[in-house]
C-alpha atoms as a PDB file:
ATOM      1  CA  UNK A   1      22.241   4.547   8.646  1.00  0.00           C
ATOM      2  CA  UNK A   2      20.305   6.820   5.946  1.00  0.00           C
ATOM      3  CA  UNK A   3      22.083   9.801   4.302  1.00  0.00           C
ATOM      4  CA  UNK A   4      19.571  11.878   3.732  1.00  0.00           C
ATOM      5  CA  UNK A   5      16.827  12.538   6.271  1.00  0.00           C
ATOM      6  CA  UNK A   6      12.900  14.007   6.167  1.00  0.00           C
ATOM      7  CA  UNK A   7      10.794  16.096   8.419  1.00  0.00           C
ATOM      8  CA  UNK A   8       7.478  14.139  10.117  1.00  0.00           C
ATOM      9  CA  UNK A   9       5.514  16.791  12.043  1.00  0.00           C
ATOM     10  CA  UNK A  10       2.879  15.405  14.633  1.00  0.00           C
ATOM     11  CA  UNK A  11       0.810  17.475  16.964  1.00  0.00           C
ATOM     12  CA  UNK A  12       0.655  16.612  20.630  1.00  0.00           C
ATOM     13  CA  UNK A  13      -0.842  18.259  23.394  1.00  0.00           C
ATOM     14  CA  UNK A  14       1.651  20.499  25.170  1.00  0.00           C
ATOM     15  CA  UNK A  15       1.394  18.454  28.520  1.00  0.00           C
ATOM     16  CA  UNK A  16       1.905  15.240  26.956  1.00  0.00           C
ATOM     17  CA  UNK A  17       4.866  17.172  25.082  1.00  0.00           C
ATOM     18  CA  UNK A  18       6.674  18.248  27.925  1.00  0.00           C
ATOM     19  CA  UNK A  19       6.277  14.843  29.707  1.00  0.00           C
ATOM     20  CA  UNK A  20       8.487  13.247  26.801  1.00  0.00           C
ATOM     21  CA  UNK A  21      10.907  15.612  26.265  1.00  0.00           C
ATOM     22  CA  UNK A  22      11.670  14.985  30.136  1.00  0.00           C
ATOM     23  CA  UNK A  23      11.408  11.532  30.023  1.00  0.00           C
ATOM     24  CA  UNK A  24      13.941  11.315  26.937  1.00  0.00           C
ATOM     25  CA  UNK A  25      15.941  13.595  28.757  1.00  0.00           C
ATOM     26  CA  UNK A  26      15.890  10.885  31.639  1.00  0.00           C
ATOM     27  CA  UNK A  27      17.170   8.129  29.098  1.00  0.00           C
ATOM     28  CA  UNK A  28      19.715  10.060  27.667  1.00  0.00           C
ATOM     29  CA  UNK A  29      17.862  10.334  24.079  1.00  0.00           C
ATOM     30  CA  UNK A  30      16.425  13.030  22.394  1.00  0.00           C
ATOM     31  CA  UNK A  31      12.906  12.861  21.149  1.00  0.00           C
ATOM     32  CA  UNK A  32      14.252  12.447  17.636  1.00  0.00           C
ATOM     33  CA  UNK A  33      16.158   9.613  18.290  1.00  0.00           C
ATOM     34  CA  UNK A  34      13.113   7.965  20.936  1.00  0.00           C
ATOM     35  CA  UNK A  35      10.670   8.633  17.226  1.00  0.00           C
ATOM     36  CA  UNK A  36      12.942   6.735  15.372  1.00  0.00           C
ATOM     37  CA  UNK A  37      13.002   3.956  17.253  1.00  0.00           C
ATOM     38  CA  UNK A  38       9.717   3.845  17.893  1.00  0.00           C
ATOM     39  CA  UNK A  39       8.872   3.463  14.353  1.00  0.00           C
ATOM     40  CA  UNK A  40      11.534   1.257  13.366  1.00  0.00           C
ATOM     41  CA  UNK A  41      10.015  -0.983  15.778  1.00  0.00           C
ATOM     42  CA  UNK A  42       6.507  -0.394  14.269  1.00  0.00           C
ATOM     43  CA  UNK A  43       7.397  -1.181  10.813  1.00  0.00           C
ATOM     44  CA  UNK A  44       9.494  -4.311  12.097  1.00  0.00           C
ATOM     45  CA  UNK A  45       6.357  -5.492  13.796  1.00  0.00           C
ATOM     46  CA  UNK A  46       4.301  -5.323  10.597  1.00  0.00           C
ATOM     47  CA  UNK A  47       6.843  -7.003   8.869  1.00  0.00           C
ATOM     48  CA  UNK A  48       6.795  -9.299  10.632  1.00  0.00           C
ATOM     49  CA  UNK A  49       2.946  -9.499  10.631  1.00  0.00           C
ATOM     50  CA  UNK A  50       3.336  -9.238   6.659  1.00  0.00           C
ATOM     51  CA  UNK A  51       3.008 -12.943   5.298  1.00  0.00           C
ATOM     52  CA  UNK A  52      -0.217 -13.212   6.980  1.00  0.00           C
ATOM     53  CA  UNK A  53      -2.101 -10.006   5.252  1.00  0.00           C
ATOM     54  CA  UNK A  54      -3.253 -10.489   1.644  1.00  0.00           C
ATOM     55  CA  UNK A  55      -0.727  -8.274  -0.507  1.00  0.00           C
ATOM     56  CA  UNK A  56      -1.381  -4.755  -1.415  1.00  0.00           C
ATOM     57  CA  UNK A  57      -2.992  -3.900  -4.912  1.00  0.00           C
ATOM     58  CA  UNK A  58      -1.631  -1.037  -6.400  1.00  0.00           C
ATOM     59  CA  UNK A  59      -3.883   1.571  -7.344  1.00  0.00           C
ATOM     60  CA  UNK A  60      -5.842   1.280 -10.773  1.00  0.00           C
ATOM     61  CA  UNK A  61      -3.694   4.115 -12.364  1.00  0.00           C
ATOM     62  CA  UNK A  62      -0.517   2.329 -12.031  1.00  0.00           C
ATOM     63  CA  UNK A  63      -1.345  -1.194 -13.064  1.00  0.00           C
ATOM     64  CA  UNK A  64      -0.256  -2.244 -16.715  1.00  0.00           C
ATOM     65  CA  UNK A  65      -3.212  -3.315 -18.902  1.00  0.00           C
ATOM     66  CA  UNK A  66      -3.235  -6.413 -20.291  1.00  0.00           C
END
């Protein structure tokens, strides 16, 4: 588990809001911890998707001349 934690702030209509929040409720989770799953899942998913993308460039300011 990570140490040190960061703030992600989405907007979300307030009826689809509420309808979370009382669904996590009904799982025993808070939305935090439903969020965190769900994109630990996401990033899983693309890694495991990964090998058949071309690999990212980095951006012309970064890369070493030659």
């Amino acid at each position: 588990m990570e140490l040190k934690t960061a703030r992600l702030t989405i907007l979300i209509d307030p009826g689809k809001k509420q309808a979370f929040e009382e669904l996590c409720r009904t799982q025993d989770m808070t939305p935090s911890q439903v969020v965190r799953r769900l994109i630990r899942d996401f990033m899983e998913q693309q890694e495991a998707l990964a090998p058949r993308r071309a690999p990212a460039r980095k951006p012309a300011a970064t890369r070493r001349a030659r």
